[in-house]
Protein backbone atom coordinates (compact mmCIF):
# COMPACT_ATOMS: atom_id res chain seq x y z
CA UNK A 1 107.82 -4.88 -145.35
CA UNK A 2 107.54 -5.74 -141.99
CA UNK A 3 103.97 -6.76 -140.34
CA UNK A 4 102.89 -3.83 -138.25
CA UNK A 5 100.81 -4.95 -134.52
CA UNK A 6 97.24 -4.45 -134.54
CA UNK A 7 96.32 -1.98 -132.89
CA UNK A 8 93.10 -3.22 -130.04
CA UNK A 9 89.95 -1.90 -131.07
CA UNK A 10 87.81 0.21 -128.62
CA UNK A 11 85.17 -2.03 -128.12
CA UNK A 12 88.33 -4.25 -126.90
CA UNK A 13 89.78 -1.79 -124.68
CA UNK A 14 86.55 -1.46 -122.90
CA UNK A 15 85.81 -5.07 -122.38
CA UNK A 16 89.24 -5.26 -120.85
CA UNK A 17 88.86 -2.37 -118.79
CA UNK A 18 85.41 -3.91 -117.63
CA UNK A 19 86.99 -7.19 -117.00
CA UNK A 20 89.71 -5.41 -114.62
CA UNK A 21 87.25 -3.56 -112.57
CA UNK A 22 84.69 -6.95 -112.14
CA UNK A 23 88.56 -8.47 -110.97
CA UNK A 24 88.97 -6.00 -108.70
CA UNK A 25 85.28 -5.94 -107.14
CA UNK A 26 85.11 -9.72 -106.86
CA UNK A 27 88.39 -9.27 -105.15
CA UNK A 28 86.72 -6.78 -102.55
CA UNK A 29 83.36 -9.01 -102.36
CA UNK A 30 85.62 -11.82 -101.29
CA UNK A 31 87.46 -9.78 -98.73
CA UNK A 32 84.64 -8.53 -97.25
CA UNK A 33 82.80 -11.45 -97.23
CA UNK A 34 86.09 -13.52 -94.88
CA UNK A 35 86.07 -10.48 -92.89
CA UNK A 36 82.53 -11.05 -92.22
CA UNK A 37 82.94 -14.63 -91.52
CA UNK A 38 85.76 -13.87 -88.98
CA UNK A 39 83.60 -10.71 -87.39
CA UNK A 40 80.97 -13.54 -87.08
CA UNK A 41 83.51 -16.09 -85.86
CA UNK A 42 84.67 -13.56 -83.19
CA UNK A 43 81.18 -12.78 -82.18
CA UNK A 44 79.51 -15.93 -81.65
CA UNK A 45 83.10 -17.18 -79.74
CA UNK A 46 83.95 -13.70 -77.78
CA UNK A 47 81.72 -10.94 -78.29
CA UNK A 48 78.13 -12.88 -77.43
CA UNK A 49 77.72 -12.64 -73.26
CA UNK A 50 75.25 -14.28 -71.19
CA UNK A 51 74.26 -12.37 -68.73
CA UNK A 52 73.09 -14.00 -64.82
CA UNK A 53 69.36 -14.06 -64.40
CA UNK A 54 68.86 -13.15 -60.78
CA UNK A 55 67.07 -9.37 -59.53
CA UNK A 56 68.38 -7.70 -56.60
CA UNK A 57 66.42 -5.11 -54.41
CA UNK A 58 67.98 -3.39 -51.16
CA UNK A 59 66.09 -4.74 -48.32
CA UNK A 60 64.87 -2.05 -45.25
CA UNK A 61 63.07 -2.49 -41.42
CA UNK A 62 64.21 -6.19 -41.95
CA UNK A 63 62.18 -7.85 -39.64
CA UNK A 64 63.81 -11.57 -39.26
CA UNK A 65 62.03 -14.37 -37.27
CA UNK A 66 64.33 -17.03 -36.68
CA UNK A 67 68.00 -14.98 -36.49
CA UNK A 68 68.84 -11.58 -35.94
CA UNK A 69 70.34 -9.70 -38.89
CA UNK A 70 73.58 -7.82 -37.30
CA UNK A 71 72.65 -4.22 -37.63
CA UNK A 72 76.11 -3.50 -39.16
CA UNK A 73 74.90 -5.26 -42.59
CA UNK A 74 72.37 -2.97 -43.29
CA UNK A 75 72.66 0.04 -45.11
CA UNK A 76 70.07 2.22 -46.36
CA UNK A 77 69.72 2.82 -49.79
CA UNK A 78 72.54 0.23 -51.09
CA UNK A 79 72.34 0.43 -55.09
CA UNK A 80 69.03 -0.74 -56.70
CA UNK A 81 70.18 -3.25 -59.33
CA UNK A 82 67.97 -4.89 -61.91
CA UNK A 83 70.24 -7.99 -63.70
CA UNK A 84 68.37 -8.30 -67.34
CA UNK A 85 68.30 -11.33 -69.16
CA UNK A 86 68.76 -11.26 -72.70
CA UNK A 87 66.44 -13.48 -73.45
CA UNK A 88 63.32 -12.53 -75.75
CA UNK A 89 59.96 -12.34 -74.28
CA UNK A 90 56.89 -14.71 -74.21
CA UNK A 91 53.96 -14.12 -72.42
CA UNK A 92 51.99 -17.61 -72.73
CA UNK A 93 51.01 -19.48 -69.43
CA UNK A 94 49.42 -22.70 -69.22
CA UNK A 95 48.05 -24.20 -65.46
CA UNK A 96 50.25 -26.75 -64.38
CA UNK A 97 48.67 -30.31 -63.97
CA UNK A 98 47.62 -31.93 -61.19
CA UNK A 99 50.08 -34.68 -61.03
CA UNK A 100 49.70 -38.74 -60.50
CA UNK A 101 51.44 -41.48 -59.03
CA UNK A 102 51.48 -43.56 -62.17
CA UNK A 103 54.66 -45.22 -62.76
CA UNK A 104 57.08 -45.77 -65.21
CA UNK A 105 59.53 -48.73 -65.77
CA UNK A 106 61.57 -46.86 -68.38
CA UNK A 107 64.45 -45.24 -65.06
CA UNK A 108 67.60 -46.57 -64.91
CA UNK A 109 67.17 -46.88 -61.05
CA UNK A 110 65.12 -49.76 -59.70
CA UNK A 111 62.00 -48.48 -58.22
CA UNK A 112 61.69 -47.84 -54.52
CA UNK A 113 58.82 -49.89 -52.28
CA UNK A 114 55.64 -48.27 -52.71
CA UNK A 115 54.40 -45.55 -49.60
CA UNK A 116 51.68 -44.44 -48.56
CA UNK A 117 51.53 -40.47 -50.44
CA UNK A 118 55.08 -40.95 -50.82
CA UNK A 119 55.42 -40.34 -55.05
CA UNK A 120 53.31 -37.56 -55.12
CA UNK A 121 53.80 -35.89 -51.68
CA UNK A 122 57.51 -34.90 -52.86
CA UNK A 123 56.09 -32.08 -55.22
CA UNK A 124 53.25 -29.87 -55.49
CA UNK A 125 51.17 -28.71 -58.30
CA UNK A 126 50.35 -24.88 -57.06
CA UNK A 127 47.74 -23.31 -56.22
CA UNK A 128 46.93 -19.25 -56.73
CA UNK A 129 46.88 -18.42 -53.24
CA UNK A 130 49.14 -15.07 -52.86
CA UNK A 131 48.38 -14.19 -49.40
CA UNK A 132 51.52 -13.47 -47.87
CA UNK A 133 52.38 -12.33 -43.56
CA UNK A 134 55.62 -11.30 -44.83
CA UNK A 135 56.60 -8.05 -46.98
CA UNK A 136 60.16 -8.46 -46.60
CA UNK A 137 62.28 -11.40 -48.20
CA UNK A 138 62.68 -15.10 -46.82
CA UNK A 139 65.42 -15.54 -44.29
CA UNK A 140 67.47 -18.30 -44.82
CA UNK A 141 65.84 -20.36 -42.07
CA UNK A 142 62.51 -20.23 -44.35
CA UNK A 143 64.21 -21.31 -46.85
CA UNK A 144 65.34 -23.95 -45.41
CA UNK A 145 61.57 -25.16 -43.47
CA UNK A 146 60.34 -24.72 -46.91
CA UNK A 147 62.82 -27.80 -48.21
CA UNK A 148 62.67 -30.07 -45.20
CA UNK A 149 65.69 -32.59 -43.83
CA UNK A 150 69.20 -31.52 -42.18
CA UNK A 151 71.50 -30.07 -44.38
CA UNK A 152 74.93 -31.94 -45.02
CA UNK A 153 76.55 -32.63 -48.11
CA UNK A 154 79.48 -34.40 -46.45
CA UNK A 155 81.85 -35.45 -49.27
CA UNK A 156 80.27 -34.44 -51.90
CA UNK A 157 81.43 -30.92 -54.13
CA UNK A 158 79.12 -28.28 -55.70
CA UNK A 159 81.05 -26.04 -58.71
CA UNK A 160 79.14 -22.96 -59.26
CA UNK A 161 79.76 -21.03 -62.70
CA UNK A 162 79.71 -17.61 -62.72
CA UNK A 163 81.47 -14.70 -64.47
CA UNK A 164 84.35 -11.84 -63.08
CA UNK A 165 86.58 -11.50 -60.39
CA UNK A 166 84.86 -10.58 -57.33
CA UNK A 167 87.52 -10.97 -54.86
CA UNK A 168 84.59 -10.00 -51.35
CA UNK A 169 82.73 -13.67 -51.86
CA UNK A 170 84.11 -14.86 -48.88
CA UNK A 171 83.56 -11.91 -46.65
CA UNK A 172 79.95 -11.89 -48.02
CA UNK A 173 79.44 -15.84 -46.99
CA UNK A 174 81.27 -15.09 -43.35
CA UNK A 175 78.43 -12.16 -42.84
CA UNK A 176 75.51 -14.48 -44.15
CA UNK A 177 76.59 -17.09 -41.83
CA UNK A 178 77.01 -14.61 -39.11
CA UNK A 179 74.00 -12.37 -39.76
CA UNK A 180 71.62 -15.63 -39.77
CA UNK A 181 73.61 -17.90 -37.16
CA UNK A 182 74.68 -20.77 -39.25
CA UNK A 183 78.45 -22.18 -39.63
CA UNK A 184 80.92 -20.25 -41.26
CA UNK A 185 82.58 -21.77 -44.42
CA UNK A 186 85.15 -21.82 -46.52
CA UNK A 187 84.90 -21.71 -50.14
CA UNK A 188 87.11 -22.79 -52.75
CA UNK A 189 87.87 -20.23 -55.10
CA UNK A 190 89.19 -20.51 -59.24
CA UNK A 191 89.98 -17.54 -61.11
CA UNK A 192 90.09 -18.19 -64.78
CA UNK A 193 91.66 -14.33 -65.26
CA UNK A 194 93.18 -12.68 -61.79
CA UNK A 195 92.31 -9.27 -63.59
CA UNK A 196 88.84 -9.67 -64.24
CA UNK A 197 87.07 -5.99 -63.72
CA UNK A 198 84.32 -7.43 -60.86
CA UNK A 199 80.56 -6.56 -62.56
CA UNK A 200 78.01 -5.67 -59.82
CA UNK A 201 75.41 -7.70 -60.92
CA UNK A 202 78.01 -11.26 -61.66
CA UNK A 203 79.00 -10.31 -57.58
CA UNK A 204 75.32 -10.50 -56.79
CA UNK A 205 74.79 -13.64 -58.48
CA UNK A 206 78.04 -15.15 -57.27
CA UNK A 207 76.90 -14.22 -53.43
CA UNK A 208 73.24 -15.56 -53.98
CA UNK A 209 74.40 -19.21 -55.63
CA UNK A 210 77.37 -19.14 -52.86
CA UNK A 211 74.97 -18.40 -49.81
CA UNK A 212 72.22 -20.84 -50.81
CA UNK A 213 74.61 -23.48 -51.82
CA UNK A 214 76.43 -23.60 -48.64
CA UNK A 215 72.77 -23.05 -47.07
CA UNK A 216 71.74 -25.92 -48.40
CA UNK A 217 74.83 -28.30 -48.65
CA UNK A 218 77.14 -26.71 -45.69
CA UNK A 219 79.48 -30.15 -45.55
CA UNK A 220 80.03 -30.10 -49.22
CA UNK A 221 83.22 -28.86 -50.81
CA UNK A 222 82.03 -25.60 -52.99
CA UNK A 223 83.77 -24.34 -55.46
CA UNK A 224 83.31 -20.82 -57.01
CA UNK A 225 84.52 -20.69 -60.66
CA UNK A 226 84.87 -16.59 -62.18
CA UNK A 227 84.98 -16.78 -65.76
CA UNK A 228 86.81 -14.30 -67.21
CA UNK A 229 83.74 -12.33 -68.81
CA UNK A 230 80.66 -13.06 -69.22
CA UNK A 231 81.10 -14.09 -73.19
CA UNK A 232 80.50 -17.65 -74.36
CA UNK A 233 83.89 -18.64 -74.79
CA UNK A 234 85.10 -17.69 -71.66
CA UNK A 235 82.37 -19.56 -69.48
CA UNK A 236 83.34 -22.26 -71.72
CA UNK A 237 86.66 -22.03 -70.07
CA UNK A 238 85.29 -22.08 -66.73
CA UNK A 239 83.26 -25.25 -67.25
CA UNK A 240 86.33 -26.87 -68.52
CA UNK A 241 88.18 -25.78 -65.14
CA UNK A 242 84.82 -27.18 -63.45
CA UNK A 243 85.02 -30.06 -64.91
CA UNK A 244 88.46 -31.06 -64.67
CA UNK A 245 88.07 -30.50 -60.55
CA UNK A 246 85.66 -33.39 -60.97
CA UNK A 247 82.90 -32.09 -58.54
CA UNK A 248 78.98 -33.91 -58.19
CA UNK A 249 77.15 -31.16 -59.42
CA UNK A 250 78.04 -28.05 -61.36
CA UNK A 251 75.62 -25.06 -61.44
CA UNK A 252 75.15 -23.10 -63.86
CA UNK A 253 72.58 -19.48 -62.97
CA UNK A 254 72.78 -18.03 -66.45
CA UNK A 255 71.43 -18.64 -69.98
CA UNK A 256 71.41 -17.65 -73.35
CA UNK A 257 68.40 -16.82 -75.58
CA UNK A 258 68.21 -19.61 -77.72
CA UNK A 259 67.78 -17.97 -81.05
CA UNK A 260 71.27 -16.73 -80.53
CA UNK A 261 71.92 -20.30 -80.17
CA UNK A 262 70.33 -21.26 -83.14
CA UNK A 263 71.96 -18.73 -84.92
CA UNK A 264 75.54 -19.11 -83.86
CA UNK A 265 75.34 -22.92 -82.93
CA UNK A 266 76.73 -21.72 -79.46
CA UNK A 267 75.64 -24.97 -78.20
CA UNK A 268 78.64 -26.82 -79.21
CA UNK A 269 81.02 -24.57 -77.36
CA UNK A 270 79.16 -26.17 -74.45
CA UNK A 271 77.59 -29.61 -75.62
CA UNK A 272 81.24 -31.42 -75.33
CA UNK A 273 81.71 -30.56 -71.91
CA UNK A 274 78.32 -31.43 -70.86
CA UNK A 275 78.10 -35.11 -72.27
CA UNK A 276 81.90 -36.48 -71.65
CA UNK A 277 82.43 -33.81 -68.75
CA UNK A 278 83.09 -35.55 -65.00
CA UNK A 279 80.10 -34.30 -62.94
CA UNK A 280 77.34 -36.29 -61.91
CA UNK A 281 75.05 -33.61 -62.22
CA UNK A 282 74.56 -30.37 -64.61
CA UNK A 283 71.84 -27.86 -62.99
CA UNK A 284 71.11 -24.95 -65.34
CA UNK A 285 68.29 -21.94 -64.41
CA UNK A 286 65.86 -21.88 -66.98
CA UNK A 287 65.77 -17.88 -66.97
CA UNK A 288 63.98 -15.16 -66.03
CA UNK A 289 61.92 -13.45 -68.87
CA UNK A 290 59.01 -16.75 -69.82
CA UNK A 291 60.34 -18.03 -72.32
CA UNK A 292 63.22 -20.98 -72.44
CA UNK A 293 67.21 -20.40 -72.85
CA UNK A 294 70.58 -22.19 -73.01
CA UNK A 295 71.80 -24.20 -71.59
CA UNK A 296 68.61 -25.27 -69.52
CA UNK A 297 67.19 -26.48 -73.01
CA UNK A 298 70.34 -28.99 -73.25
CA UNK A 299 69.34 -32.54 -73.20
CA UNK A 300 72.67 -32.74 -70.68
CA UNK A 301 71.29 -30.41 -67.99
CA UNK A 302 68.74 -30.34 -65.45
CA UNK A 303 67.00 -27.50 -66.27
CA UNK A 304 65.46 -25.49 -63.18
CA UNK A 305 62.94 -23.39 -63.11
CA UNK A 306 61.11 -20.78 -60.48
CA UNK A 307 58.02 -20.64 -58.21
CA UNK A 308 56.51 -17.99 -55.94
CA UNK A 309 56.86 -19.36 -51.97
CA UNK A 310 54.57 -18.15 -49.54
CA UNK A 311 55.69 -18.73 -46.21
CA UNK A 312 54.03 -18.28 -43.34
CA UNK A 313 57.09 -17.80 -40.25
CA UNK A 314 58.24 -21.13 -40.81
CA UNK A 315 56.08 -23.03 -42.32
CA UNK A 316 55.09 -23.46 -45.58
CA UNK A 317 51.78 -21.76 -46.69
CA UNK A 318 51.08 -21.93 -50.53
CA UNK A 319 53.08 -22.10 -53.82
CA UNK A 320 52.54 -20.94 -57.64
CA UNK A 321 54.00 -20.28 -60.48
CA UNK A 322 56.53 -17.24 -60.92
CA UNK A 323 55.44 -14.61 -62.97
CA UNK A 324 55.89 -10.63 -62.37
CA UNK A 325 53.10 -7.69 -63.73
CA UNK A 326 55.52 -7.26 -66.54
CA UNK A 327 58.22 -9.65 -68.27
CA UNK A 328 59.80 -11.65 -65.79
CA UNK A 329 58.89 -14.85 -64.44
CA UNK A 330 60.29 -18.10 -64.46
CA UNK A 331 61.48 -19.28 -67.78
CA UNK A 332 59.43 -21.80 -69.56
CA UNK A 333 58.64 -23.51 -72.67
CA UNK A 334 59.92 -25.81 -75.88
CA UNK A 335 63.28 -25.80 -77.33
CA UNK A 336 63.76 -24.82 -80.71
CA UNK A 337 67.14 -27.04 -81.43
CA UNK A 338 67.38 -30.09 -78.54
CA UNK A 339 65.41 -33.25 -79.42
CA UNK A 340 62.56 -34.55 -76.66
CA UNK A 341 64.47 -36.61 -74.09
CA UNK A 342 62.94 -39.85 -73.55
CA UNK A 343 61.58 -39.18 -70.17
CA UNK A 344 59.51 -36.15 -71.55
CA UNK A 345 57.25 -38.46 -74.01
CA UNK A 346 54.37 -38.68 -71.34
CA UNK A 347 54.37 -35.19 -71.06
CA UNK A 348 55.72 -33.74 -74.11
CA UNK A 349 53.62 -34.34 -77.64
CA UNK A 350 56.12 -31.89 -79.40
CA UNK A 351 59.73 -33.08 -80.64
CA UNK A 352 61.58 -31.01 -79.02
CA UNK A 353 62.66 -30.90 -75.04
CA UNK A 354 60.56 -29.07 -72.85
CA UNK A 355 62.05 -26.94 -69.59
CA UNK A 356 62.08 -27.00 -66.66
CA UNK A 357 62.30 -30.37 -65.67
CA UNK A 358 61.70 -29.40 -61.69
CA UNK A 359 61.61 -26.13 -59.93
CA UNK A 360 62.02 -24.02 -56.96
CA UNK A 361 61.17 -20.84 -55.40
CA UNK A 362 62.70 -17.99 -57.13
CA UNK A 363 60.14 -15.52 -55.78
CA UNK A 364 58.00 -13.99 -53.12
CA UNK A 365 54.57 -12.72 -53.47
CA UNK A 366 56.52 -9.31 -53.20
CA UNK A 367 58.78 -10.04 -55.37
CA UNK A 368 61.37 -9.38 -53.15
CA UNK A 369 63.14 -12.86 -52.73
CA UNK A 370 65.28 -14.47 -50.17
CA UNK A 371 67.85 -12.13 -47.51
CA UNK A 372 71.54 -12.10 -49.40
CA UNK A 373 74.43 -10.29 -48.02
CA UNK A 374 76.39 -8.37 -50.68
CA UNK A 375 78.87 -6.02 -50.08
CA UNK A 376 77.99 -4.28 -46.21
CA UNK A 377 74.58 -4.70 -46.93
CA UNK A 378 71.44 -7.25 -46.97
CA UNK A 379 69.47 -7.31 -50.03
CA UNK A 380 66.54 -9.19 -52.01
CA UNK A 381 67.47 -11.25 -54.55
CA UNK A 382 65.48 -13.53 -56.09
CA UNK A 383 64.87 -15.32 -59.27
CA UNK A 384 65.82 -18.68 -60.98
CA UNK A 385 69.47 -17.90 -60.28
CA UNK A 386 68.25 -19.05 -56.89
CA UNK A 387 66.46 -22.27 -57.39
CA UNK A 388 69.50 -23.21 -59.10
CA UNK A 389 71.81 -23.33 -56.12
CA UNK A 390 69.17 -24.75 -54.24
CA UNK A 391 68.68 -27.55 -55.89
CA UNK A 392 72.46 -28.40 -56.38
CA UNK A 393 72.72 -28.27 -52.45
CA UNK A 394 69.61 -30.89 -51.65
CA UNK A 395 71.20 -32.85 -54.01
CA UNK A 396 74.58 -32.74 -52.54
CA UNK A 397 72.84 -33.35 -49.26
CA UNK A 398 70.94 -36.66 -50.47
CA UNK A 399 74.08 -37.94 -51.79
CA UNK A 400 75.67 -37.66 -48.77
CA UNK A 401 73.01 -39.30 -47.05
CA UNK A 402 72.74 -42.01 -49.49
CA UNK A 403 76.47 -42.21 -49.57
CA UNK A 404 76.28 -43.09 -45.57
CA UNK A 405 73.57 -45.72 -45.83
CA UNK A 406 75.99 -47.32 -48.61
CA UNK A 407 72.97 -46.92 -51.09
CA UNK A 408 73.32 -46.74 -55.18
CA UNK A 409 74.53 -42.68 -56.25
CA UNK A 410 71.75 -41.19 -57.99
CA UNK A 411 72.45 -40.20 -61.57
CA UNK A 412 71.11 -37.38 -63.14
CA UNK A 413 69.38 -39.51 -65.65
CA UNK A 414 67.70 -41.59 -63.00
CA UNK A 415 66.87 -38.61 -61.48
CA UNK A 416 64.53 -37.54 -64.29
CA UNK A 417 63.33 -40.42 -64.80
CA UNK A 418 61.87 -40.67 -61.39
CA UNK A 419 60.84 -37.22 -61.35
CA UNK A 420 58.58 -37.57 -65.06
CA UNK A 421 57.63 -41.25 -63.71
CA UNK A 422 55.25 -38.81 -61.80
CA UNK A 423 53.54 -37.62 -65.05
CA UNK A 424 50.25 -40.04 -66.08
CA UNK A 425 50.61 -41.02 -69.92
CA UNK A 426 48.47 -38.39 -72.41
CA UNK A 427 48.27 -36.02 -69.65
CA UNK A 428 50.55 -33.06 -70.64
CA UNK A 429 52.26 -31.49 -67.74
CA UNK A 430 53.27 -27.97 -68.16
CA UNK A 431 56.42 -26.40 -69.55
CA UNK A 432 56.15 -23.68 -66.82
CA UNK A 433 57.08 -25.78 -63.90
CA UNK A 434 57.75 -29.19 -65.30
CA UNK A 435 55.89 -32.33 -63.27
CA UNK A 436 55.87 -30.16 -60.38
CA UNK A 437 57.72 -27.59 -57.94
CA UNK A 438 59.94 -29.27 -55.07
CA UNK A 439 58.80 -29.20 -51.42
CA UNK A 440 59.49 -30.47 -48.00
CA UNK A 441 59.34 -33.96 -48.70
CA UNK A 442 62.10 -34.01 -51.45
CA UNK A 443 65.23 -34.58 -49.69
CA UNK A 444 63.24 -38.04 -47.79
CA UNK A 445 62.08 -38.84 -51.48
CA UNK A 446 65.90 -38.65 -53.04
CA UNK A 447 67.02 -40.66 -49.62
CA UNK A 448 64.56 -43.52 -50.28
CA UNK A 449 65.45 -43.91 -53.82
């Protein structure tokens, strides 16, 4: 008689019909769990945008002392436009200390002959005065009396990063440099993507960091880099096209919130290009919203921060720090991810890098900024998407100096060193403006470096 097959029993069949359906959901788990890592994946290297940090106002009645604004450029009403960082908000100031002329050996540059008020006379802790004879924004001429020296730049090259196709830069420059009476130049222009759709607020920043640059630098070969977008990965592309033109300085007036940093590691889509790039110099704004962002925090960069100038006609009548009745002001603070640079430790008892290092004006007491020409019209802009530019052309202008008197190029590092060498030992200096806020003396303190 032939053996006849078990039947299972029906505790069997539903173990087996469990086991099948815990198959098939582990199956799903995993699926969604790799299309979750490549949503993340695409985020952190497409989707996540940095945004430029500068604020735009249209300007009215401009009343300028030192050129005459051609009466074609302005416009009333040209579109109110209010570039927001994303950055998040912190509301913490601290006064900014009186600074020293102690001295310390740890620069990689031999130290200069001491002068007479020469160390500390090339920056100024600020004061609170905000008495201002001026409602309208700084002409360029201001600007320049505020910063001292003749402008040059003579052989040197400034790349400035920014993000879109906005194909009017160069008429913009040619009606600055008409409008205010200074020499027309030509800029050198990269498109990562021909077809970028131009962004309003990327053409604003493009024609403040282009303006001021050549303002500051007008001899110096400037190159204007559009990313294709503003998302990580593509001004990651247009750093690597900065950096394979070689240039002095690259500028950099955007950031990143850090946290998005920390939680995407964005900072080594940039680090690379940073530490083995070819400039001599990487200037990043520290933002405008208080509180510190990428890449300023990066132990690579310069990171520049803002001030509010008060200028009296053309000459210089008070300073202090940047900071609007609501959330923006000059970025400041501690980085949450970069390690304390070495030149911070008389400064800096936390263990982490502290921004700025230096900074600029960015503001007025009006809060309408410095004259730009955009698009037919003459607008305020300010913000630390102008002290950026600013400080890439005075330092394109001292090495073009220093390259005539056959003196050792600065290096960035030797360049903070000096500047923190201002610092006394124990005596915190502020995250808010770093050692100090440049003034007129600064381009004669690079020169006798």
């Amino acid at each position: 008689m032939a053996d006849t097959e078990k039947k299972p029993s029906v505790k069997q069949v539903k173990e087996k019909e469990s086991n099948t359906w815990m198959i098939i959901v582990g199956i799903v788990v995993v699926v969604i769990l790799i299309g979750l890592f490549f949503w993340v994946w695409y985020s952190t290297n497409n989707g996540t945008t940095v945004n430029p940090g500068s604020d735009a106002m249209p300007v009215t009645n401009v009343s300028v002392t030192a050129a005459a604004v051609t009466s074609s450029l302005v416009k009333k009403d040209p579109k109110n436009i209010k570039a927001k960082n994303a950055i998040t908000r912190s509301k913490h100031h601290q006064t900014v200390k009186q600074m020293t002329s102690s001295h310390s050996n740890s620069h990689s540059l031999s130290a200069p002959p001491p002068r007479p008020n020469q160390r500390t006379s090339a920056f100024d802790s600020t004061s609170n005065s905000s008495s201002s004879s001026s409602s309208t924004p700084l002409t360029p001429q201001q600007v320049l009396a505020a910063y001292g020296g003749t402008p040059d730049g003579k052989g040197q090259s400034i790349a400035i990063v920014v993000a879109y196709n906005y194909p009017n830069v160069q008429q913009d420059l040619d009606d600055f440099c008409t409008a205010f009476n200074l020499p027309k130049k030509q800029l050198i222009i990269h498109n990562v993507s021909a077809n970028s759709t131009p962004s309003d607020s990327w053409a604003i920043e493009a024609n403040l960091d282009t303006q001021y640059a050549t303002l500051m630098a007008p001899n110096a070969d400037i190159h204007v880099i559009f990313a294709a977008s503003d998302a990580v990965s593509d001004l990651r592309d247009a750093v690597i096209l900065a950096n394979s033109l070689k240039p002095n300085i690259i500028s950099m007036s955007w950031g990143i919130d850090e946290t998005v940093v920390a939680q995407y590691s964005l900072q080594s889509l940039l680090e690379d290009q940073f530490s083995s790039g070819d400039a001599s110099f990487y200037l990043a704004a520290s933002g405008d919203n208080l509180s510190v962002s990428y890449p300023s925090t990066s132990n690579n960069v310069i990171a520049v921060g803002g001030t509010t100038l008060v200028m009296n006609g053309l000459s210089r009548a008070g300073e202090y720090p940047w900071s609007e009745a609501g959330d923006s002001g000059g970025g400041k603070g501690i980085s949450q991810i970069f390690s304390r640079p070495s030149y911070q430790v008389n400064c800096n008892s936390s263990q982490f890098k502290m921004a700025p290092d230096v900074s600029l004006v960015a503001n007025t007491p009006t809060q309408s900024g410095v004259m730009v020409c955009h698009n037919g019209n003459v607008l305020g802009v300010g913000g630390t998407s102008l002290s950026c530019p600013l400080l890439a052309g005075l330092i394109a202008t001292s090495l073009s100096v220093r390259a005539k008197s056959s003196k050792t190029p600065l290096t960035q590092t030797g360049l903070l060193n000096y500047i923190y060498s201002f610092v006394q030992p124990n005596s915190p200096c502020s995250p808010l403006e770093g050692p100090g806020a440049v003034n007129n003396n600064f381009l004669s303190y690079l020169n006798s470096l």
